[in-house]
Protein backbone atom coordinates (compact mmCIF):
# COMPACT_ATOMS: atom_id res chain seq x y z
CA UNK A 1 -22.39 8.58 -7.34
CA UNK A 2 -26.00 7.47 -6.90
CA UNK A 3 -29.04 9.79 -7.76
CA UNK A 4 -31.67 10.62 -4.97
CA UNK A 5 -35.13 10.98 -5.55
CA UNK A 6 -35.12 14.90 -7.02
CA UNK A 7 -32.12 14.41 -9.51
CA UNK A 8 -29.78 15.49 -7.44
CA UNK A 9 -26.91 12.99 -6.98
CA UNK A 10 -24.77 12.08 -3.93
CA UNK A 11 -21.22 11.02 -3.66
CA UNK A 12 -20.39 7.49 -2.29
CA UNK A 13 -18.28 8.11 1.22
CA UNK A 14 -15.96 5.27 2.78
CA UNK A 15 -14.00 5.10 5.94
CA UNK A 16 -10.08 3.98 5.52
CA UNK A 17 -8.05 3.27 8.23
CA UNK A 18 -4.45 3.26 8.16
CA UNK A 19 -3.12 1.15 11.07
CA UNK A 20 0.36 1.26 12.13
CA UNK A 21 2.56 -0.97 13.89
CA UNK A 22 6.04 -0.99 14.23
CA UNK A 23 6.49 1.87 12.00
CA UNK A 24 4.23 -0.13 8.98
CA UNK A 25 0.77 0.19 7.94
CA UNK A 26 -1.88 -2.41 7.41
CA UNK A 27 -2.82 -3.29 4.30
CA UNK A 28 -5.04 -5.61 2.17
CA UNK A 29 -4.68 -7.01 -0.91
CA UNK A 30 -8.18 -6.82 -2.28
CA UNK A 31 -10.19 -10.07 -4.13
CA UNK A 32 -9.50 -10.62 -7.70
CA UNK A 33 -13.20 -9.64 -8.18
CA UNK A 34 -13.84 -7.53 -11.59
CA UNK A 35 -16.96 -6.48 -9.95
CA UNK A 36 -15.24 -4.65 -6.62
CA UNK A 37 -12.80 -1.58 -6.93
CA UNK A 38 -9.51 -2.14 -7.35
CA UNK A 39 -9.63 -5.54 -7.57
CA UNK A 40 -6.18 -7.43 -7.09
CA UNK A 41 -4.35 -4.56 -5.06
CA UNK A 42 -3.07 -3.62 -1.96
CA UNK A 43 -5.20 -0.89 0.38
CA UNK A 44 -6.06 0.26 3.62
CA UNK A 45 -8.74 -1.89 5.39
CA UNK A 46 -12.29 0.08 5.23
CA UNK A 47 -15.33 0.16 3.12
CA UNK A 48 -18.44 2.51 2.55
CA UNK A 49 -20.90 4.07 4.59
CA UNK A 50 -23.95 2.88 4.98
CA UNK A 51 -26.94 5.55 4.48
CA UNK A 52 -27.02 7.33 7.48
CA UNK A 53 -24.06 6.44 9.44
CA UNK A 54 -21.01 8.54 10.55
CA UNK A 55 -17.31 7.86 9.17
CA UNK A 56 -16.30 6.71 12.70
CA UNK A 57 -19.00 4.43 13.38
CA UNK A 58 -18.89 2.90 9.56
CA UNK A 59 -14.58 2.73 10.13
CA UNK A 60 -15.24 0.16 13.50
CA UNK A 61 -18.01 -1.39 11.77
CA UNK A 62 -15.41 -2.22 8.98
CA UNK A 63 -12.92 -3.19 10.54
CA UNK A 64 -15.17 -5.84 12.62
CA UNK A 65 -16.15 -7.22 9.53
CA UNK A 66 -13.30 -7.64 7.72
CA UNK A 67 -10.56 -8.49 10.27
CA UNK A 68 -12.11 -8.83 13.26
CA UNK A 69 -10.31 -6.22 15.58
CA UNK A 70 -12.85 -4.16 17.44
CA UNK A 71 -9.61 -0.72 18.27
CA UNK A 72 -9.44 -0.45 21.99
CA UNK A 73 -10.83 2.99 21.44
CA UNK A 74 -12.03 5.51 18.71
CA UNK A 75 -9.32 5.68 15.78
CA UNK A 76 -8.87 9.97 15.44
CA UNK A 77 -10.14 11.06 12.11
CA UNK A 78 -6.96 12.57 10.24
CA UNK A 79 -8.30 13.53 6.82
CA UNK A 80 -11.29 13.20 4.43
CA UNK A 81 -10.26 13.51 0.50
CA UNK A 82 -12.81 14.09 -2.61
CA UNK A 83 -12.25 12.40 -4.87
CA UNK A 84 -14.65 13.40 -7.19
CA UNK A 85 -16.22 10.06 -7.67
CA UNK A 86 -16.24 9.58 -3.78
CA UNK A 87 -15.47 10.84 -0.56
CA UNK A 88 -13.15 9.29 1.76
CA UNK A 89 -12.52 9.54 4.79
CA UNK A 90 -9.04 8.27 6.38
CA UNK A 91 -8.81 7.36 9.86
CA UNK A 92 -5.05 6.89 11.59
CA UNK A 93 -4.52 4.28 15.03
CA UNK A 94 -2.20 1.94 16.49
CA UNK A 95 -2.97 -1.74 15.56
CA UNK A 96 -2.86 -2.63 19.68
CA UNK A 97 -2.69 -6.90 18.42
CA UNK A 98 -0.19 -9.09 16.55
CA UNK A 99 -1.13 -9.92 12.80
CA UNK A 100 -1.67 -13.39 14.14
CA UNK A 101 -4.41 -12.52 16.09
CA UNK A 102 -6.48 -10.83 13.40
CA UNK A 103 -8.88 -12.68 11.22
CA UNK A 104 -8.78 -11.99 7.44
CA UNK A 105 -12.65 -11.94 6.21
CA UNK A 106 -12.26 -10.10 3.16
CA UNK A 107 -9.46 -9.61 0.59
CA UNK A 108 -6.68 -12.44 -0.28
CA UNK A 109 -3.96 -11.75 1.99
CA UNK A 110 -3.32 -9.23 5.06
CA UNK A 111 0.71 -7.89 5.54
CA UNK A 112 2.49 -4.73 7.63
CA UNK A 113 4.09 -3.32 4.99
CA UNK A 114 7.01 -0.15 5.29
CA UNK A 115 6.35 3.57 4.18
CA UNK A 116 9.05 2.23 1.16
CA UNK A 117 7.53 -0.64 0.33
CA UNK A 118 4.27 1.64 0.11
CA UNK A 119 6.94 4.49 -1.84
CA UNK A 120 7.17 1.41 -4.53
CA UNK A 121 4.04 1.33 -5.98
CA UNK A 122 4.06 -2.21 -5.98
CA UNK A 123 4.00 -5.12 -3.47
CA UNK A 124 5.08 -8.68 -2.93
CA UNK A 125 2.10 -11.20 -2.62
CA UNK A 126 3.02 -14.06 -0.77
CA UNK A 127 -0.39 -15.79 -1.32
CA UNK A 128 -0.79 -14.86 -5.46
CA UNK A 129 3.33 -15.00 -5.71
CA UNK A 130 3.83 -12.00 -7.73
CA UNK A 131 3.90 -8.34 -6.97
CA UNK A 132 0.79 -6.47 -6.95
CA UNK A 133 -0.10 -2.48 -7.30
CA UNK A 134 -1.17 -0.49 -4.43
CA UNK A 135 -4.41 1.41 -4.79
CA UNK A 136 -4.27 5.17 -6.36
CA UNK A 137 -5.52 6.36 -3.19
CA UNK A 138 -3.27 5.00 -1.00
CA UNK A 139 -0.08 7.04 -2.75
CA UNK A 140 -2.33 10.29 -1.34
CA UNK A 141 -2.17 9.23 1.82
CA UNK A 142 1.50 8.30 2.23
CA UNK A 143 2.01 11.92 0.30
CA UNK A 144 0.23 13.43 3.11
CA UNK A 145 2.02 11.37 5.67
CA UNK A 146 5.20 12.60 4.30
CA UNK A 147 4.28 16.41 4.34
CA UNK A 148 3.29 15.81 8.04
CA UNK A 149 6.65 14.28 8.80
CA UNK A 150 8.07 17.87 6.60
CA UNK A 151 6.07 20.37 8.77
């Protein structure tokens, strides 16, 4: 959280997007950078808002810079979470290219990984050879994928 002028504190927002493509998601397996969040596992592509900017706006903005896809259209906003620590706000579309075509610019590696493999917890690396944790925040998502699939 960072404090505003008047002691009054805001939260940190970022836009996720989960991306899906023949019935898996996009992930990234984040840097091995102490200094980042969640260094070393997989997520959803995304990142914070910068001051003043709308979710949606911050989501394509994201995903321009870190595998540069610019969505055919607006992704719909699904679902924003607190967190406590930080708002997020998850964003679902179709990823309309091949993996090929995408351009990794941040993170170590880039797959389409199954709802299971997600399930897991835990995910092969191809690049680091090892399995690697998912982020906390991505086994809320997938829980609220699954109660939409219930309903």
């Amino acid at each position: 959280m960072e404090t505003i002028g008047d002691d009054r504190t805001v939260k940190a927002e970022v836009a996720l997007a989960v991306l899906e493509r023949d019935d898996c998601w996009l992930l990234q397996l984040r840097d091995d950078d102490e200094k980042i969040v969640y260094p070393g596992q997989w997520g959803l592509f995304g990142g914070h808002l910068e001051p003043g900017e709308r979710p949606a706006d911050a989501m394509t903005r994201e995903l321009n810079e870190e595998i540069g896809w610019n969505p055919p259209g607006p992704l719909r906003h699904w679902f924003s979470h607190d967190g406590g620590d930080r708002i997020a706000h998850i964003f679902l579309g179709k990823l309309s290219v091949s993996i090929s075509e995408l351009c990794l610019q941040e993170g170590q590696e880039i797959q389409l990984v199954t709802l299971e493999q997600i399930r897991q917890g835990q995910i092969w690396s191809h690049v680091c050879q090892e399995t690697r944790p998912i982020v906390i925040g991505l086994k809320i998502v997938l829980e609220r994928w699954m109660e939409g699939l219930n309903e």
